[in-house]
Protein backbone atom coordinates (compact mmCIF):
# COMPACT_ATOMS: atom_id res chain seq x y z
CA UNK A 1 0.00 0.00 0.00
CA UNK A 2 1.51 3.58 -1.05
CA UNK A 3 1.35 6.31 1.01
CA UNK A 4 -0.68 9.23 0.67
CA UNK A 5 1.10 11.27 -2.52
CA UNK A 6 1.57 15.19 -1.55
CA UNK A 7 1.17 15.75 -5.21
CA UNK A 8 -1.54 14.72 -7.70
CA UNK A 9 -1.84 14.99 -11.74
CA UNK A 10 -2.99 17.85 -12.94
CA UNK A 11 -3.64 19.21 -15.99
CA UNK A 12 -4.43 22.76 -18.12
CA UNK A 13 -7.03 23.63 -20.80
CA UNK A 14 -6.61 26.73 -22.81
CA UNK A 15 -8.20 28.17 -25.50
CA UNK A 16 -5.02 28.97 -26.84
CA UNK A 17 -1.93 27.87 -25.23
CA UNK A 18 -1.90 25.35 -21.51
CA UNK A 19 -1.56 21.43 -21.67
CA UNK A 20 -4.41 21.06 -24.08
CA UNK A 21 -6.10 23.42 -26.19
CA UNK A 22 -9.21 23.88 -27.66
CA UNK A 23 -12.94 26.07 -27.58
CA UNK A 24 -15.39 22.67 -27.28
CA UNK A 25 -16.18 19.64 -25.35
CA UNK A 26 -13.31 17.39 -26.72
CA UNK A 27 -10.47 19.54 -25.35
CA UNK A 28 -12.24 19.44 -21.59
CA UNK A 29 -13.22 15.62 -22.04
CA UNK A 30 -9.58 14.81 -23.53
CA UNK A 31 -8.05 16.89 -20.29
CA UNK A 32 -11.01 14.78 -17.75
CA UNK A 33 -10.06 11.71 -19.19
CA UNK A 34 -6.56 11.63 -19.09
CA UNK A 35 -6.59 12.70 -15.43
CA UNK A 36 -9.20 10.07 -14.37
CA UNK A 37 -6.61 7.70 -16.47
CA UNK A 38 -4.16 8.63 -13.68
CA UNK A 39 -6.31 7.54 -10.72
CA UNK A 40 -7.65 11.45 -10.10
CA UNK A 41 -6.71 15.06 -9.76
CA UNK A 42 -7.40 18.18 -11.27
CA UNK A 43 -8.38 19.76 -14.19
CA UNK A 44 -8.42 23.58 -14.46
CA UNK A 45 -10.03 25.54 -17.23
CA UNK A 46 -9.00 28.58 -18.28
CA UNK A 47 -11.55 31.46 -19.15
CA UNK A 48 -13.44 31.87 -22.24
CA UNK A 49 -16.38 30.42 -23.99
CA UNK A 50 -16.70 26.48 -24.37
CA UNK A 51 -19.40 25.17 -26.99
CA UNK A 52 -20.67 22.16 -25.89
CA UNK A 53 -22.17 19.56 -28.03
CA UNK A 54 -22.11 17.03 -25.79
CA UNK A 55 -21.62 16.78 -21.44
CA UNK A 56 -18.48 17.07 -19.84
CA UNK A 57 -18.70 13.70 -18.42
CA UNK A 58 -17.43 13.68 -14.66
CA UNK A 59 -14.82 10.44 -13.74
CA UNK A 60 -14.43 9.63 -10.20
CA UNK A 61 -11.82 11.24 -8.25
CA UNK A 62 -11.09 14.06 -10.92
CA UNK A 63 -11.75 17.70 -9.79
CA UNK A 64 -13.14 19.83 -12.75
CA UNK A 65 -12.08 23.50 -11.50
CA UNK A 66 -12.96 26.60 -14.00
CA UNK A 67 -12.74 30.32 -13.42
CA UNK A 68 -15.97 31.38 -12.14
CA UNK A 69 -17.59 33.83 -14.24
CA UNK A 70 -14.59 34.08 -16.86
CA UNK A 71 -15.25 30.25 -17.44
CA UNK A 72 -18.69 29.61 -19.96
CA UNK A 73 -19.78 26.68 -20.50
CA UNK A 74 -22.75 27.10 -23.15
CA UNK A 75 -25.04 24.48 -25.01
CA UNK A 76 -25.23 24.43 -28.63
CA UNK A 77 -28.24 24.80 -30.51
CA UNK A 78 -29.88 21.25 -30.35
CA UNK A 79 -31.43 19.53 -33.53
CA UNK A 80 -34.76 18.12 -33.31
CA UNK A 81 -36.44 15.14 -35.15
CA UNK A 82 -38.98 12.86 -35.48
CA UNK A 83 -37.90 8.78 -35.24
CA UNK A 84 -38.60 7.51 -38.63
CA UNK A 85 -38.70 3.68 -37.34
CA UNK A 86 -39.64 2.46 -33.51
CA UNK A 87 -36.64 2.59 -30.99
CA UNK A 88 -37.08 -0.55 -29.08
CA UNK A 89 -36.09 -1.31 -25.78
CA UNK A 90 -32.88 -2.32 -25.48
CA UNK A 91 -31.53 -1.10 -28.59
CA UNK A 92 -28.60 0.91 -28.86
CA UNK A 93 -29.59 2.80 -32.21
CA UNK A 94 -32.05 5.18 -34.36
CA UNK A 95 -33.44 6.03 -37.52
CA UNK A 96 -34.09 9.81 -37.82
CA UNK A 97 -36.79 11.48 -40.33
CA UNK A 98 -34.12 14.42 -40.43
CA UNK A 99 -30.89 13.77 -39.90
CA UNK A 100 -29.02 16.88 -40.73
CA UNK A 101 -27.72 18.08 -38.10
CA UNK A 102 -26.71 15.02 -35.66
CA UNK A 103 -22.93 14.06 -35.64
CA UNK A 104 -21.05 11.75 -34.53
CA UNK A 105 -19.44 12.73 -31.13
CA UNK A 106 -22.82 14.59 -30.32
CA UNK A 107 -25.32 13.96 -26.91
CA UNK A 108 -28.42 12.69 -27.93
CA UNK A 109 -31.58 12.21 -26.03
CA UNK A 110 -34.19 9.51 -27.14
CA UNK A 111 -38.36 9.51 -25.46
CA UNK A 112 -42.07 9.95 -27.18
CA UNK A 113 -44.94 10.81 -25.46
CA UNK A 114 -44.86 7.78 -22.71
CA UNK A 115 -41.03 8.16 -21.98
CA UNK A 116 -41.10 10.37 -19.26
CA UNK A 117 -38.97 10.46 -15.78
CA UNK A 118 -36.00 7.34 -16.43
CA UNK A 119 -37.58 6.30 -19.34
CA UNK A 120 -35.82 9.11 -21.60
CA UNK A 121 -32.52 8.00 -22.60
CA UNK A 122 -29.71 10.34 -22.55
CA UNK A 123 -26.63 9.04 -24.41
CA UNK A 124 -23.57 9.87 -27.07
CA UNK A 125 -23.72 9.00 -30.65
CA UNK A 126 -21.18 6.61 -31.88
CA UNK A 127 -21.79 6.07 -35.16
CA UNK A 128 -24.03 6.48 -38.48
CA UNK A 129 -25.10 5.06 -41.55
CA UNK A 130 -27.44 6.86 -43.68
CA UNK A 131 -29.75 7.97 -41.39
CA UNK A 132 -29.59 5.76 -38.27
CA UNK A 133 -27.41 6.47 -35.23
CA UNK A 134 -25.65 4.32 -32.41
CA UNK A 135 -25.27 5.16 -29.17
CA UNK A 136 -23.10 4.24 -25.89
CA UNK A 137 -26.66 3.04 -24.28
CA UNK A 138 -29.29 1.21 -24.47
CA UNK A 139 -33.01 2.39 -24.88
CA UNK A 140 -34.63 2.41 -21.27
CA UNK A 141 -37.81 2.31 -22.76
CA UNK A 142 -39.82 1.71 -26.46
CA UNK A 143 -40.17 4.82 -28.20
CA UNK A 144 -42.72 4.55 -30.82
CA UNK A 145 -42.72 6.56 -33.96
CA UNK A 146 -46.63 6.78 -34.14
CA UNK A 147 -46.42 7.87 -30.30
CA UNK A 148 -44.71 10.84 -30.71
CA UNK A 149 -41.16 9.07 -30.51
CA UNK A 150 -38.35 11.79 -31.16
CA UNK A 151 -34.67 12.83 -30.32
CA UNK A 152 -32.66 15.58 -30.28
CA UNK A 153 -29.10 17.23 -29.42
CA UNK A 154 -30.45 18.11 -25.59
CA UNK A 155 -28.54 16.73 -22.64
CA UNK A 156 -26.53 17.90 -19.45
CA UNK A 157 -24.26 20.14 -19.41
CA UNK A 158 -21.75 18.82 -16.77
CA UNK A 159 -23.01 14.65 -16.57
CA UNK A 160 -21.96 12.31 -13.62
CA UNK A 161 -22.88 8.77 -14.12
CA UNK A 162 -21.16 6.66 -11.42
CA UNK A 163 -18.35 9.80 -10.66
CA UNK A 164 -17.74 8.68 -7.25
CA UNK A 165 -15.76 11.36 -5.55
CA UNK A 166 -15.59 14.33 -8.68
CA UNK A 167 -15.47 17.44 -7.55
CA UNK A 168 -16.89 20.65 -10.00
CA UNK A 169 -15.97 23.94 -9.06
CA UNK A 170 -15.89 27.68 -9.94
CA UNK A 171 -17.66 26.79 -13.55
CA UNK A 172 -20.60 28.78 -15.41
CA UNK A 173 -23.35 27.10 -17.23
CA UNK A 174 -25.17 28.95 -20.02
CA UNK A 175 -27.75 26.27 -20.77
CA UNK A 176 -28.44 28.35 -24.14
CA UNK A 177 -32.59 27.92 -23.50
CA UNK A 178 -34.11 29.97 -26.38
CA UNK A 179 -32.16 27.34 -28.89
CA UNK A 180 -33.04 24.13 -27.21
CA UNK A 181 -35.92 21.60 -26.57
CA UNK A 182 -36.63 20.72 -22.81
CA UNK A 183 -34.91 17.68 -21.00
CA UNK A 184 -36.82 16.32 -17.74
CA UNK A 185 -34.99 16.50 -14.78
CA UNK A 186 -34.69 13.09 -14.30
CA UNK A 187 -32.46 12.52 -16.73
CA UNK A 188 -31.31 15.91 -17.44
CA UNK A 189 -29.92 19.37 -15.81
CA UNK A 190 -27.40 22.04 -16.79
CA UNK A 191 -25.16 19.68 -13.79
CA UNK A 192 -26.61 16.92 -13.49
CA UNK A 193 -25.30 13.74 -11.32
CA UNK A 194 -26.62 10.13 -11.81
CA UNK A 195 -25.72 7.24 -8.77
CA UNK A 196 -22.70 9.28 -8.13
CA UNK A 197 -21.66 9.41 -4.18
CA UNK A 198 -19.54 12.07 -2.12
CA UNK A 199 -19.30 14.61 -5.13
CA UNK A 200 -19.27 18.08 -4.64
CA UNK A 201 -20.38 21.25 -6.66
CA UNK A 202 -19.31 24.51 -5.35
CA UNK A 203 -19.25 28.28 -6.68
CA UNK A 204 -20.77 27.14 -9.39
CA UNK A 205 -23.70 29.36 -11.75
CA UNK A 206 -26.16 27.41 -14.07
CA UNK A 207 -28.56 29.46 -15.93
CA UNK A 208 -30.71 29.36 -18.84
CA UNK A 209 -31.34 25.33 -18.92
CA UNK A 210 -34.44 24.54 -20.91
CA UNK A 211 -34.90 22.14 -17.94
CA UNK A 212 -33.96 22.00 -14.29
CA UNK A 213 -30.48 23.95 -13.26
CA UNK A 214 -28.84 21.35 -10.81
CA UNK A 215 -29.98 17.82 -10.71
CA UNK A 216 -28.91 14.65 -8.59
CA UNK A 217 -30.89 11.14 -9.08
CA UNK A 218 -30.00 7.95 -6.59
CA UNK A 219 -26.97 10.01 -5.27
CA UNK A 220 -25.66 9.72 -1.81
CA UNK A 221 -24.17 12.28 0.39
CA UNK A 222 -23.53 15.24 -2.24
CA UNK A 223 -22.73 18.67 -0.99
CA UNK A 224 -23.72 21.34 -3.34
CA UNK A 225 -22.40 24.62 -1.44
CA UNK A 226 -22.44 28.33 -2.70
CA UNK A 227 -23.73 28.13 -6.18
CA UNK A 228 -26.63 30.09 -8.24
CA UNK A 229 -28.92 28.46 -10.36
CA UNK A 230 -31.51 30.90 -12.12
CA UNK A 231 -33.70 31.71 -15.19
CA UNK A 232 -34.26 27.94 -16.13
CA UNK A 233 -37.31 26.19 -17.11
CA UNK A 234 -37.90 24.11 -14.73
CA UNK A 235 -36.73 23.56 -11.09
CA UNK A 236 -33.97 25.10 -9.80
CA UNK A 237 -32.20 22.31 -7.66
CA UNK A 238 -33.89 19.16 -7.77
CA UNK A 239 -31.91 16.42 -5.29
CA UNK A 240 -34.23 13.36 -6.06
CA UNK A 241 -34.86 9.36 -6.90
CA UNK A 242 -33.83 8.04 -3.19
CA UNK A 243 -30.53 10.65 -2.80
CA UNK A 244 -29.60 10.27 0.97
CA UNK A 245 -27.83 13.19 3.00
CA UNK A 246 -27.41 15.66 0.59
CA UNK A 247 -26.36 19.09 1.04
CA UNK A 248 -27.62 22.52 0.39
CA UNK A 249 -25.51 25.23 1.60
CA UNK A 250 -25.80 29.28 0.51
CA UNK A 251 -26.84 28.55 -2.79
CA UNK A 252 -29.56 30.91 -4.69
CA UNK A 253 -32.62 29.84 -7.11
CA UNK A 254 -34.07 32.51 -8.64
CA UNK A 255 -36.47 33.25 -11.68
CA UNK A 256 -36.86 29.35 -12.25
CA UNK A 257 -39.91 29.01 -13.55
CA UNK A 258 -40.92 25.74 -11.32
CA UNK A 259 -39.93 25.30 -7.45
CA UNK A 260 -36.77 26.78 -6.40
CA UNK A 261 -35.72 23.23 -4.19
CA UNK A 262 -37.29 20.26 -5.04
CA UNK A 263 -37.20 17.19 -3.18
CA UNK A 264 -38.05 14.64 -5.29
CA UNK A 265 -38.80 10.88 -4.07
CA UNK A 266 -36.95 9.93 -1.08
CA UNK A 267 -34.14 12.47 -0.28
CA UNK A 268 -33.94 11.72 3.52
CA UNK A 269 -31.63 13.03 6.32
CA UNK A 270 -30.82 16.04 3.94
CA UNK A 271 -29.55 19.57 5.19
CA UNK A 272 -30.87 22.73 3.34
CA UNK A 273 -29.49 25.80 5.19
CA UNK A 274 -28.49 29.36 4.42
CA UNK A 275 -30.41 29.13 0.74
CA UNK A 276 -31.96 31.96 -1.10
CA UNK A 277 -35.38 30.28 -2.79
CA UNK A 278 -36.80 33.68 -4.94
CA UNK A 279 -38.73 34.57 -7.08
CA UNK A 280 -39.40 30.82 -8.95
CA UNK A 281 -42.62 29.88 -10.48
CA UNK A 282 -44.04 27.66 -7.93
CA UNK A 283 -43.12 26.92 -4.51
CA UNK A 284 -40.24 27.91 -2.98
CA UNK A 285 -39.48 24.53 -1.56
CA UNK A 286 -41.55 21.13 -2.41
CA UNK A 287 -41.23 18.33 -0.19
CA UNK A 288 -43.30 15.13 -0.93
CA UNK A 289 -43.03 11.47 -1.63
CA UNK A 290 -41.15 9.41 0.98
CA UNK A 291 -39.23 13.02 1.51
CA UNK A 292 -38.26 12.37 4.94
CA UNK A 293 -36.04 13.69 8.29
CA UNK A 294 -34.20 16.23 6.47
CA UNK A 295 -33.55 20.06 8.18
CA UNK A 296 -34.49 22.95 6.61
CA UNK A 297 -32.87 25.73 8.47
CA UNK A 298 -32.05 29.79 8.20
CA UNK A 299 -33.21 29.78 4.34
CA UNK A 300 -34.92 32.61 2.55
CA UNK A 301 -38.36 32.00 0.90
CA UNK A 302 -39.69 35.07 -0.39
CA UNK A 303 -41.55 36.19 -3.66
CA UNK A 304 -42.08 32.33 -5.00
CA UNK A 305 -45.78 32.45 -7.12
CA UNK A 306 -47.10 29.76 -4.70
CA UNK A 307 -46.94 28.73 -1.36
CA UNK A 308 -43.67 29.58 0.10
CA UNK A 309 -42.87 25.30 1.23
CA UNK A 310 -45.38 22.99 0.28
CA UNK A 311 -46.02 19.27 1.28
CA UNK A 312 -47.11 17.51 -1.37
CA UNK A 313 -50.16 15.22 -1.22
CA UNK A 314 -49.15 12.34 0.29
CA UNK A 315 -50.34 9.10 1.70
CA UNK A 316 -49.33 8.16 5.48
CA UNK A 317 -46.80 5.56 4.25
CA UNK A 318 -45.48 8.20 1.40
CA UNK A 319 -45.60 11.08 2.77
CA UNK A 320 -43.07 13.60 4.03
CA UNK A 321 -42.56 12.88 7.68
CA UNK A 322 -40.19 14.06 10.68
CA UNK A 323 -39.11 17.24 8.79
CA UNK A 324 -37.83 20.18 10.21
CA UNK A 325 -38.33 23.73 9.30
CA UNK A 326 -36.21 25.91 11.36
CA UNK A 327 -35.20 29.63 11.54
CA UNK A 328 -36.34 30.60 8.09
CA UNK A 329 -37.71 33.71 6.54
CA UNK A 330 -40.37 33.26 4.43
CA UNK A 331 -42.45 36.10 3.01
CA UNK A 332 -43.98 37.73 0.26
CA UNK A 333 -45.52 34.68 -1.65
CA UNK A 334 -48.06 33.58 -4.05
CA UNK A 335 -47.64 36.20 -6.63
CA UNK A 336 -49.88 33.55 -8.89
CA UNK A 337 -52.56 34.24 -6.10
CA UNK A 338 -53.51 33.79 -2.48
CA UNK A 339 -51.16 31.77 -0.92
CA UNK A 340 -49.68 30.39 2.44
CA UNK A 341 -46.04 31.23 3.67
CA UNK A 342 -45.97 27.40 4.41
CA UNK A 343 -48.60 24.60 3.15
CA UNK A 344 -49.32 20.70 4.44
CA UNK A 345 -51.09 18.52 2.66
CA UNK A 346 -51.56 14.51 2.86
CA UNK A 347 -51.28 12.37 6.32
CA UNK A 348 -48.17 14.24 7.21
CA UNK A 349 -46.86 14.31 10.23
CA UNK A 350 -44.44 14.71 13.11
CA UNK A 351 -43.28 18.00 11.41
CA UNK A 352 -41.62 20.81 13.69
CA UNK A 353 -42.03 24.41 12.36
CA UNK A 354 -39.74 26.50 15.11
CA UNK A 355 -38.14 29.97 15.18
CA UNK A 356 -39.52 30.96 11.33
CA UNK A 357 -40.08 34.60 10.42
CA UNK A 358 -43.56 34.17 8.19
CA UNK A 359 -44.95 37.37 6.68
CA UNK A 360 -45.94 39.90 3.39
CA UNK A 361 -44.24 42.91 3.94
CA UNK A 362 -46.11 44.49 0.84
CA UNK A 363 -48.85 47.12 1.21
CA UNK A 364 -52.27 45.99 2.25
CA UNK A 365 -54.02 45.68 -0.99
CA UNK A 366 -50.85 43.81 -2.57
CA UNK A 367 -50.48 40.71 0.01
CA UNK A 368 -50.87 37.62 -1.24
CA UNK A 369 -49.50 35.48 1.19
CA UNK A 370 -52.40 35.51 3.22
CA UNK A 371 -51.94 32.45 5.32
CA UNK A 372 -49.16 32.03 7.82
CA UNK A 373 -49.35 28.44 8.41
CA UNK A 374 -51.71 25.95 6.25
CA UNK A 375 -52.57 22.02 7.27
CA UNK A 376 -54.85 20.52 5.80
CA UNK A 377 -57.14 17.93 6.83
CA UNK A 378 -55.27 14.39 6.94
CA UNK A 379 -52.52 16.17 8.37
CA UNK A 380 -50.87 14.56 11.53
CA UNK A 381 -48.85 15.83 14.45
CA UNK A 382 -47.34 19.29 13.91
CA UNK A 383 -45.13 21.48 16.25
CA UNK A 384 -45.01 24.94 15.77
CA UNK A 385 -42.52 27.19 18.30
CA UNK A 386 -41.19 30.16 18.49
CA UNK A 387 -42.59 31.26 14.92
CA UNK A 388 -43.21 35.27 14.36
CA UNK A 389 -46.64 35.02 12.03
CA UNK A 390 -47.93 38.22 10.54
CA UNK A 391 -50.68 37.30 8.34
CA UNK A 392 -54.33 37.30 8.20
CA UNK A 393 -54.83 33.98 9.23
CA UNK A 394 -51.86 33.25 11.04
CA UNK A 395 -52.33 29.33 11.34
CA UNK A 396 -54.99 27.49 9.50
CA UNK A 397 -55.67 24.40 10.81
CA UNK A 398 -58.72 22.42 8.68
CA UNK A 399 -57.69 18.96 10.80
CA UNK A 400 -60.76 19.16 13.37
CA UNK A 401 -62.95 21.08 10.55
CA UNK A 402 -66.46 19.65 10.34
CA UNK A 403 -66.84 17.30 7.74
């Protein structure tokens, strides 16, 4: 067994000039690779403007480390088309009604109208003839020409399938929306992380993402810390898909035009704290489907068109239990209409709501917010201490309504 090396590989990509140069994908994927070759280290990336036609794909161990703002990272203009023949499960190619415009080297992602969540396939085209593609995987699903079965240049990003240990740092996203087709967020995000443990994302931006900005599905113990993800489509961090322990530390959503955080199905013993949640088309924060024990604490939740954090509609054995809401300001929602600073619905329970500043600091006739605390009727055992309510109805309790 070696001893622990003071000194690991590390390697620089230039536009012009530094260990590898290049303005695309290839040169940072080249510079990832041969790292990752090496057992780890780091890659730095000089500034400038990087088109990418396909994700950086993440290796394990290997630190991706840009220059903040001075380092873009934008999407090229995807190419749409219809699936001239049925893509059947399993298979590892397609035949496109239009192919102009797909290349080899290029991310690809394969659905139709039934393909949604896992079911989309998100892969890298290896080949052609004529007008069928290959692929480096397989279908996870039929996609049926006469069902709407497409595909198109869309994908992450920054991609982590099974990149145990990669770090990303100091990196901008431009996600390039007004040129692109939408790619769910369970397959897709401008960073987006796929049964990957222990990585971490910091100081990073993603913005403009016809999709979700920073995505993480069956990924344990990731610490996202100090980054910005605004103006995408959809949500604006979306840990999901049975991720335990994540982290969410001083990181902003903004202007997304779903929920700022969204925990998807079973994120448990997660930590959310010191967030800015503002301004995004839903909720603030969604917490649902087997969405349990995690600590929200010391966040702002202010200006989100909904309810500020909403429990979704759960069943007692799905639903969102033993969560903690702690210290948070949350104010000035429901600009889509009345709204509560903090919503439960389903046979929730054993919540604690403690210390939280809940309020609409607008004039009288503009408050929206109207409702400081919300539960609904299946809702079970709730503790609420400590909380400074200015509101209308400062708690709203339909559990012992009549029927």
């Amino acid at each position: 067994m070696h001893g622990t090396m003071k000194e690991r590989p590390r390697i620089t990509v230039r536009q012009e000039g530094g260990d590898i140069s290049g303005k695309d994908q290839r040169a940072l994927q080249a510079a990832v690779d041969y790292i990752a070759a090496l057992g780890g280290g780091t890659v730095e990336i000089g500034a400038g403007e990087f088109l990418m036609r396909d994700s950086l794909h993440l290796r394990p161990q290997v630190t991706v480390r840009g220059q903040g703002s001075q380092t873009i990272l934008k999407k090229a203009r995807a190419t749409v088309s219809a699936l001239a023949l049925d893509g059947d499960f399993g298979e590892e190619q397609v035949t496109l009604a239009k192919p102009d415009g797909f290349e080899v080297g290029d991310g690809i992602a394969v659905w139709d109208k039934n393909a949604g969540g896992f079911h989309t396939t998100v892969a890298r085209i290896t080949g052609r003839n004529g007008s069928t593609f290959s692929f480096d995987r397989p279908l996870m699903a039929d996609c049926m020409a006469d069902n709407g079965g497409q595909a198109a240049t869309v994908f992450p990003v920054v991609s982590g399938y099974g990149a145990d240990g990669a770090r990303v740092e100091d990196l901008t996203i431009d996600g390039n929306r007004e040129e692109n087709i939408a790619l769910n967020g369970c397959r897709g995000a401008g960073i987006f992380l796929y049964r990957s443990h222990q990585v971490v994302v910091v100081r990073c931006t993603v913005r403009n993402y016809h999709g979700d900005g920073i995505g993480f599905q069956q990924c344990n113990d990731v610490e996202v810390s100090d980054c910005v993800s605004e103006n995408n489509a959809a949500l604006g961090f979306h840990p999901g898909s049975g991720s335990q322990r994540p982290e969410v530390r001083r990181c902003i959503a903004r202007g997304n035009g779903e929920d700022g955080l969204f925990l998807c199905w079973r994120v448990k013993e997660g930590v959310f704290e010191e967030n800015r949640f503002e301004s995004n088309g839903r909720f603030g924060i969604s917490i649902g489907h087997k969405d349990t024990d995690n600590l929200l604490k010391g966040n702002q939740v202010i200006g989100n068109g909904e309810d500020g954090i909403f429990f979704r509609n759960e069943s007692e054995g799905m639903a969102g239990h033993r969560n903690r809401v702690e210290g948070n300001t949350i104010e000035n929602n429901g600009a889509k209409g009345k709204a509560a600073g903090i919503r439960v619905r389903g046979s929730t329970s054993d919540l604690v709501f403690r210390d939280n500043v809940i309020r609409d600091t607008r004039g009288e006739g503009d408050r929206s917010q109207t409702v400081g605390i919300r539960l609904e009727d299946r809702v079970g055992r709730v503790v609420t201490e400590g909380n400074k309510i200015e509101a209308a109805t400062p708690i709203e309790d339909r559990r012992n309504a009549p029927k």
